[in-house]
C-alpha atoms as a PDB file:
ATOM      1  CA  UNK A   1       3.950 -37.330 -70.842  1.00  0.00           C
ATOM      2  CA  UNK A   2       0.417 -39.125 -70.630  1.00  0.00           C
ATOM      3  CA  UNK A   3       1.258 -41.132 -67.544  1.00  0.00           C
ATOM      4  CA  UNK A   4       2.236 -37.469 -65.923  1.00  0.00           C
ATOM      5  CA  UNK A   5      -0.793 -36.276 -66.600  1.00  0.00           C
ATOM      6  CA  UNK A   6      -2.802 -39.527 -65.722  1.00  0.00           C
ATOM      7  CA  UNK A   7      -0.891 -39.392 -62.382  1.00  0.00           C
ATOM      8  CA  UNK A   8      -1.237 -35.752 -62.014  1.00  0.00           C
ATOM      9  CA  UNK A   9      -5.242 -36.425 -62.276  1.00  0.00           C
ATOM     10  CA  UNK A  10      -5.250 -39.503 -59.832  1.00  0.00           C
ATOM     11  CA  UNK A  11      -3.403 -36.992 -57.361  1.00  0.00           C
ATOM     12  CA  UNK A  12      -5.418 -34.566 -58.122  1.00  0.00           C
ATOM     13  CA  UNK A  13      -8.952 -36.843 -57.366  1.00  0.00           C
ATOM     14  CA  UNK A  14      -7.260 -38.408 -54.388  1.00  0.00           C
ATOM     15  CA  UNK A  15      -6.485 -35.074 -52.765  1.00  0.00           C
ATOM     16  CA  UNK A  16     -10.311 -33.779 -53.893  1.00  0.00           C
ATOM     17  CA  UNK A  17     -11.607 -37.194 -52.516  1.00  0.00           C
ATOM     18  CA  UNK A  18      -9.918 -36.539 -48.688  1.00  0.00           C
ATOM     19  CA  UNK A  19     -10.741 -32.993 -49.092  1.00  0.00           C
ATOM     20  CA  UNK A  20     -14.389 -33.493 -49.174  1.00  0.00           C
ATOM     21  CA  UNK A  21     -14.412 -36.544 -46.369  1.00  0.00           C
ATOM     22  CA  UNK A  22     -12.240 -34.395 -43.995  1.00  0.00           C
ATOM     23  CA  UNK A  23     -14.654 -31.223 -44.534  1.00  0.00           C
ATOM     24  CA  UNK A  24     -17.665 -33.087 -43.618  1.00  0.00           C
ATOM     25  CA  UNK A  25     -16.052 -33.396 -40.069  1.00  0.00           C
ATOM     26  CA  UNK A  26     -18.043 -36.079 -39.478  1.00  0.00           C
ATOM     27  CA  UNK A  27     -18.165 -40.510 -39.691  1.00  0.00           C
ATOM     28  CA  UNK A  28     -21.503 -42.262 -40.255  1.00  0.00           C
ATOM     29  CA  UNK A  29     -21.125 -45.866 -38.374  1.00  0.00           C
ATOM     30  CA  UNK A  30     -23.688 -48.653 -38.945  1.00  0.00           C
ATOM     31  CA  UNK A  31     -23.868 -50.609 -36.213  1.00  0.00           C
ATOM     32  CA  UNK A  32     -26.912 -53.208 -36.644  1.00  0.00           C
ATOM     33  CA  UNK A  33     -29.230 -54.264 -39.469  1.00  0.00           C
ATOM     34  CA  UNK A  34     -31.990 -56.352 -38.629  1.00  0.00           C
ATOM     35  CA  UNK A  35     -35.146 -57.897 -40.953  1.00  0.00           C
ATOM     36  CA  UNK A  36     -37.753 -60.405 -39.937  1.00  0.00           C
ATOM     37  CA  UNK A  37     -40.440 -61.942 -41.295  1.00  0.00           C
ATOM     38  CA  UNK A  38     -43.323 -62.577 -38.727  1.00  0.00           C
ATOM     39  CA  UNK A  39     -45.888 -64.573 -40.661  1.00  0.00           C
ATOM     40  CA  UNK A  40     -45.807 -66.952 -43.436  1.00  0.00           C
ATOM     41  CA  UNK A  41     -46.254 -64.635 -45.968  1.00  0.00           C
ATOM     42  CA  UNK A  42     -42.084 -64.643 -46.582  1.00  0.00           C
ATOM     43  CA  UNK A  43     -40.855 -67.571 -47.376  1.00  0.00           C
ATOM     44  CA  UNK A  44     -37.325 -66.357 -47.006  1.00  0.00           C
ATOM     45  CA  UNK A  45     -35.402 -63.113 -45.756  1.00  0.00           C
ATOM     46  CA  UNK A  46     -32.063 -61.961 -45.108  1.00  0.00           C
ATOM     47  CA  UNK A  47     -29.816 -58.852 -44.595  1.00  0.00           C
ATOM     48  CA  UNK A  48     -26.293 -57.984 -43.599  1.00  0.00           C
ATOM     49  CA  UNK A  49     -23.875 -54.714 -43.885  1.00  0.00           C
ATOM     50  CA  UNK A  50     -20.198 -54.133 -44.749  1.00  0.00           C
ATOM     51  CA  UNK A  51     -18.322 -51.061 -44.589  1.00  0.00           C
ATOM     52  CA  UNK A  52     -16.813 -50.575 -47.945  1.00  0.00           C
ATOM     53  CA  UNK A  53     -14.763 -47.488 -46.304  1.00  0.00           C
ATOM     54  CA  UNK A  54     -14.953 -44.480 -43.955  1.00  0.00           C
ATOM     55  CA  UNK A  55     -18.495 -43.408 -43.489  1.00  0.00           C
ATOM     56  CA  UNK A  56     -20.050 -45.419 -46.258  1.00  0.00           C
ATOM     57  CA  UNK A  57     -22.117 -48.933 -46.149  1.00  0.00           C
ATOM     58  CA  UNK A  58     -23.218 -51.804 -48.469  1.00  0.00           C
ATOM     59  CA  UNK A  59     -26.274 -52.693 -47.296  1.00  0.00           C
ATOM     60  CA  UNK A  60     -27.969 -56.360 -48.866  1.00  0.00           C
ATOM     61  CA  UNK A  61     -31.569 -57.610 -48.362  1.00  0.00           C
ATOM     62  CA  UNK A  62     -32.872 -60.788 -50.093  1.00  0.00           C
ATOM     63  CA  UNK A  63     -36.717 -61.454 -49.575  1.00  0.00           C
ATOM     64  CA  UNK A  64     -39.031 -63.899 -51.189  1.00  0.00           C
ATOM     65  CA  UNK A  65     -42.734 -64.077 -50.967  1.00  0.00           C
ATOM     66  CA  UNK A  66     -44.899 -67.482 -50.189  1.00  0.00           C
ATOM     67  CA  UNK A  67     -47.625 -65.780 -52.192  1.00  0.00           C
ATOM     68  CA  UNK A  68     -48.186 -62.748 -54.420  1.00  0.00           C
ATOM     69  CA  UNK A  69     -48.064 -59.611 -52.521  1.00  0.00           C
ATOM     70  CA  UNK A  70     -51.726 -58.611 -50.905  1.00  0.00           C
ATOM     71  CA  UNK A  71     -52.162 -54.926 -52.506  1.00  0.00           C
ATOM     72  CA  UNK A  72     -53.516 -53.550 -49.124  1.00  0.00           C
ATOM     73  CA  UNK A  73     -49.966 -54.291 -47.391  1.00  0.00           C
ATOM     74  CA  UNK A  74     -48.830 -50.783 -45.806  1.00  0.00           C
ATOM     75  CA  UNK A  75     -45.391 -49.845 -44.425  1.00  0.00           C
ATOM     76  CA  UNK A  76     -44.912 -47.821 -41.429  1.00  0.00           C
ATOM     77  CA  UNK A  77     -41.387 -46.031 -41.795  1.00  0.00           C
ATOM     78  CA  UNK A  78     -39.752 -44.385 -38.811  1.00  0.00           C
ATOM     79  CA  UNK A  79     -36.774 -42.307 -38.124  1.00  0.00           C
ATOM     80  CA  UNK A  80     -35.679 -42.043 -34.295  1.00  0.00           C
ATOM     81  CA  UNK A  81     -32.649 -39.621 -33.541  1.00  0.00           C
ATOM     82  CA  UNK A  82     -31.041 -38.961 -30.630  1.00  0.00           C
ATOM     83  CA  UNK A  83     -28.180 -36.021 -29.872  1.00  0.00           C
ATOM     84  CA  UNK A  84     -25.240 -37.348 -28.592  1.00  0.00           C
ATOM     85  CA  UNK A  85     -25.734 -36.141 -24.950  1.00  0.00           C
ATOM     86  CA  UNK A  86     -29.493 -36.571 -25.373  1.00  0.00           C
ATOM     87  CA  UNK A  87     -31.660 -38.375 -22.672  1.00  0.00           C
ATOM     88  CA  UNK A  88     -34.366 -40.014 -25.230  1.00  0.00           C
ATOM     89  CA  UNK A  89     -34.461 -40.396 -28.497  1.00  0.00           C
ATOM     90  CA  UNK A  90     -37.436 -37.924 -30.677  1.00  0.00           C
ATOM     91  CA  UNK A  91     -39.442 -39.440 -33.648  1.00  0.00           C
ATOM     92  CA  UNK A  92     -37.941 -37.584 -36.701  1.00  0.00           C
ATOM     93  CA  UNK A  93     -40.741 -38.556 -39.392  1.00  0.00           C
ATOM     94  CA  UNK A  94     -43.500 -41.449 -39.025  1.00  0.00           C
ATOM     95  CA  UNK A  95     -45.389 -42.492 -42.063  1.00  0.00           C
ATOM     96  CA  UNK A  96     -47.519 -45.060 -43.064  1.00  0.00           C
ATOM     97  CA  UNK A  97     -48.693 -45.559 -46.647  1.00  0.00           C
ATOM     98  CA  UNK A  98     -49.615 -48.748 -48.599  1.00  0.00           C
ATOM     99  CA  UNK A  99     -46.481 -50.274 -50.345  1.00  0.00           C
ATOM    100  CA  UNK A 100     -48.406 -49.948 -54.103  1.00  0.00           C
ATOM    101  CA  UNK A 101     -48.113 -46.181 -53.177  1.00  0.00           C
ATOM    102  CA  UNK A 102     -44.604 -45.812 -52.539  1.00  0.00           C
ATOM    103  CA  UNK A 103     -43.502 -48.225 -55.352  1.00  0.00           C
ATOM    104  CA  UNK A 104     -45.582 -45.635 -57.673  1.00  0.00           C
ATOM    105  CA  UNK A 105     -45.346 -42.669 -56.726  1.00  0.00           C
ATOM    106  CA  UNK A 106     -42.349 -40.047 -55.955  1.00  0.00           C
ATOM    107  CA  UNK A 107     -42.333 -39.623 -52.421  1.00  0.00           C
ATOM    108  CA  UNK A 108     -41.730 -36.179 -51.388  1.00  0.00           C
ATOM    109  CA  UNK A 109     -39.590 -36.764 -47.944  1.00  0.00           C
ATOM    110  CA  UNK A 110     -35.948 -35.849 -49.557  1.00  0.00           C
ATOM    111  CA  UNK A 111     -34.776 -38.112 -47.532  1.00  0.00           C
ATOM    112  CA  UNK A 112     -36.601 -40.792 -48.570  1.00  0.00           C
ATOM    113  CA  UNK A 113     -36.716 -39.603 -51.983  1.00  0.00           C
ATOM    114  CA  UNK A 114     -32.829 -40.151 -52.078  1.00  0.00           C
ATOM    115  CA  UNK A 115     -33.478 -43.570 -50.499  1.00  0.00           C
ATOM    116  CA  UNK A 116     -35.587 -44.753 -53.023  1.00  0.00           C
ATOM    117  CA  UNK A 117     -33.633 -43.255 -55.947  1.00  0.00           C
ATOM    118  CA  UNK A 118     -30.679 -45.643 -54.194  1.00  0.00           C
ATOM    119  CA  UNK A 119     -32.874 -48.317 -54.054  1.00  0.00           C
ATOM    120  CA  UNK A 120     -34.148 -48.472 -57.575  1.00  0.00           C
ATOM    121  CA  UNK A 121     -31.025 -48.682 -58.893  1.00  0.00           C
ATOM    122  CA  UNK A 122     -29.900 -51.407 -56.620  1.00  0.00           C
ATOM    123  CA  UNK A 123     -32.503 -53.924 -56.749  1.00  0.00           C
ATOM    124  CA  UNK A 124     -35.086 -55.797 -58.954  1.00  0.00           C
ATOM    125  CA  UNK A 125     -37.692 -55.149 -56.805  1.00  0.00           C
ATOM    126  CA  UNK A 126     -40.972 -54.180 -59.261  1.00  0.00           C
ATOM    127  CA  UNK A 127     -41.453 -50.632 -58.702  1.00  0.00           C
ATOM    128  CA  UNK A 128     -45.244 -51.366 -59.592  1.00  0.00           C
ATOM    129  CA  UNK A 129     -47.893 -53.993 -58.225  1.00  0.00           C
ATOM    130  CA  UNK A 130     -47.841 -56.729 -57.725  1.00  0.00           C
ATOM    131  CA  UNK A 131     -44.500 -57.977 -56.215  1.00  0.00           C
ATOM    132  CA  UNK A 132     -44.899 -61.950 -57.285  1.00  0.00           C
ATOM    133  CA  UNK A 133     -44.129 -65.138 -54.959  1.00  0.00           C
ATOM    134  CA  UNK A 134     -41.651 -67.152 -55.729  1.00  0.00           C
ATOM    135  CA  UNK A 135     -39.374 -64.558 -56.713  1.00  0.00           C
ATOM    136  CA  UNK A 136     -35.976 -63.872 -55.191  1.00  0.00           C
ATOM    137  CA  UNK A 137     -35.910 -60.178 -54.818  1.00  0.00           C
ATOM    138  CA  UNK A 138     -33.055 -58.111 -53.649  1.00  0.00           C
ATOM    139  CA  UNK A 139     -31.055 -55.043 -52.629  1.00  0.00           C
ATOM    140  CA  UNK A 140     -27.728 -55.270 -53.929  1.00  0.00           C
ATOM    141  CA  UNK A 141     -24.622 -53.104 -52.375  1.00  0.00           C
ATOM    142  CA  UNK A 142     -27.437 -50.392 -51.290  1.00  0.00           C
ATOM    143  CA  UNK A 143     -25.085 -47.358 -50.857  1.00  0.00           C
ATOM    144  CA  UNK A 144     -25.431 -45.822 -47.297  1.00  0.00           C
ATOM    145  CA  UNK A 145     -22.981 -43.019 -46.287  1.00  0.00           C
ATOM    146  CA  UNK A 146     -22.767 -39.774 -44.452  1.00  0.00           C
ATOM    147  CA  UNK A 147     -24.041 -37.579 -47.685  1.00  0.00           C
ATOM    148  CA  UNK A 148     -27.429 -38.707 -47.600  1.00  0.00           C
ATOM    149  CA  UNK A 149     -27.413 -36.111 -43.803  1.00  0.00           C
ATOM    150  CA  UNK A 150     -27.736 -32.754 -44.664  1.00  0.00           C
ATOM    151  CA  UNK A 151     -24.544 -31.032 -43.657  1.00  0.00           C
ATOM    152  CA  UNK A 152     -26.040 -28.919 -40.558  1.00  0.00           C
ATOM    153  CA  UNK A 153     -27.167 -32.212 -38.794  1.00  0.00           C
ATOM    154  CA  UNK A 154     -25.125 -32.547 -35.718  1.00  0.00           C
ATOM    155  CA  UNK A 155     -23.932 -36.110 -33.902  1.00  0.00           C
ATOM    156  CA  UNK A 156     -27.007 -38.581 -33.726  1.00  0.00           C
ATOM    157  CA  UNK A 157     -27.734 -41.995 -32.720  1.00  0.00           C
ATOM    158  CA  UNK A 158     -30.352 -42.717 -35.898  1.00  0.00           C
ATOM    159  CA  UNK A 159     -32.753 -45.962 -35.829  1.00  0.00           C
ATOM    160  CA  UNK A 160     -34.428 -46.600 -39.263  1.00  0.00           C
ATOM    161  CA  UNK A 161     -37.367 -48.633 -39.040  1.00  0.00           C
ATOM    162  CA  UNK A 162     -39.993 -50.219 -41.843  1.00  0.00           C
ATOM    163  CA  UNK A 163     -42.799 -52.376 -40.328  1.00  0.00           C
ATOM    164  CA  UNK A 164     -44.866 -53.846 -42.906  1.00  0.00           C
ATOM    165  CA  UNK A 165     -48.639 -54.743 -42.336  1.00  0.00           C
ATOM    166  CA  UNK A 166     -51.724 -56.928 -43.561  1.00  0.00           C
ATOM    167  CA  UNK A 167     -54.941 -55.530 -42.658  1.00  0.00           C
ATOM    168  CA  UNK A 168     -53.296 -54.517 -38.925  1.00  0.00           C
ATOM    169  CA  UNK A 169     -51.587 -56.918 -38.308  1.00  0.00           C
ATOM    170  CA  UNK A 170     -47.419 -56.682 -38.423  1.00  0.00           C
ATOM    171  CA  UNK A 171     -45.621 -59.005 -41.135  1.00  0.00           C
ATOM    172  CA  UNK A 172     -41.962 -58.283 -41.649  1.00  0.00           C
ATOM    173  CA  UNK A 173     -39.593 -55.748 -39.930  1.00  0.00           C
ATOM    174  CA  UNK A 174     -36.561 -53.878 -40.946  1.00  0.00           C
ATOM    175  CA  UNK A 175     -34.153 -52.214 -38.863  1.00  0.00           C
ATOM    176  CA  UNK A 176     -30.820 -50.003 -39.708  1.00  0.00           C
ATOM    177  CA  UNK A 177     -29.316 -48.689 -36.384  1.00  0.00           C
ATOM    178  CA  UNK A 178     -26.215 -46.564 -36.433  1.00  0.00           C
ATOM    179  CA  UNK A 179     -24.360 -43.294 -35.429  1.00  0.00           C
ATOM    180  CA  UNK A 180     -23.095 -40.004 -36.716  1.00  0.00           C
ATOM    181  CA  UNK A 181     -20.384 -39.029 -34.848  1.00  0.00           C
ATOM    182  CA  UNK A 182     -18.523 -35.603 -34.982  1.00  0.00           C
ATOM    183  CA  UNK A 183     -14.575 -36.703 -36.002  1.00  0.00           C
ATOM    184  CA  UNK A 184     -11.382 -34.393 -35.188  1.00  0.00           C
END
């Protein structure tokens, strides 16, 4: 009798599971993840991707700093989006704020807000200053799938992109390029 019902409930997530990828209508595809460091203030940095399943990511980025973290280091963070049948792409959002800010303080972007809320609970990044050198820091399995688009957005092309500063002058990069595409 128990394993009926244990099935009966497995079935009855499965079916729940398929029900709510298949209403969505929709497939979010990563296509390219890029970080760079482009001074001497990281002293290492990687990233990759994997697709754990149908519309849904793990993303991983590993950083370590040469020396502790200057507190007037700002991050630029842009969203491009482009309709399927679109010509060029259109800025979506394009903020810059210093990185003590953001690790401090609730951002109020939903978006982003979700991002973050991922973040924190994927990582061992300080979510205070200062971010120490010599410290491996990183993003573990950073859950990326098609819920974090509000269901109304149609088929994009999306480019994520987080430049990091020191007084003007660009130190590290991040890019997440992928695709929402309308399924049948």
């Amino acid at each position: 009798m128990t394993q009926r019902i244990m099935f009966a409930l497995l079935l009855a997530l499965f079916a729940w599971k398929t029900a709510q990828s298949a209403k969505s209508g929709f497939e979010l595809q990563v296509h390219n993840i890029t970080c760079k460091a482009l001074t001497d203030i990281l002293k290492h940095t990687s990233c990759d991707f994997q697709r754990v399943e149908r519309s849904r990511y793990a993303i991983n980025v590993m950083f370590e700093l040469t020396r502790q973290m200057p507190s007037n280091i700002d991050v630029n963070a842009m969203l491009f989006i482009k309709a399927e049948r679109a010509a060029k792409a259109i800025k979506f959002f394009d903020f810059r704020l210093r990185v003590c800010d953001v690790l401090t303080k609730v951002l109020s972007v939903p978006l982003a807000k979700e991002i973050m809320k991922r973040v924190t609970s994927s990582s061992n990044i300080p979510w205070s200053c200062p971010v120490k050198a010599n410290v491996m820091y990183n993003v573990t399995n950073l859950s990326v799938s098609d819920d974090l688009f509000p269901r109304y957005t149609p088929a994009i092309y999306f480019n994520c992109t987080l430049n990091f500063y020191d007084k003007q002058k660009m130190v590290a990069k991040f890019q997440l390029q992928g695709f929402r595409k309308q399924v049948s």
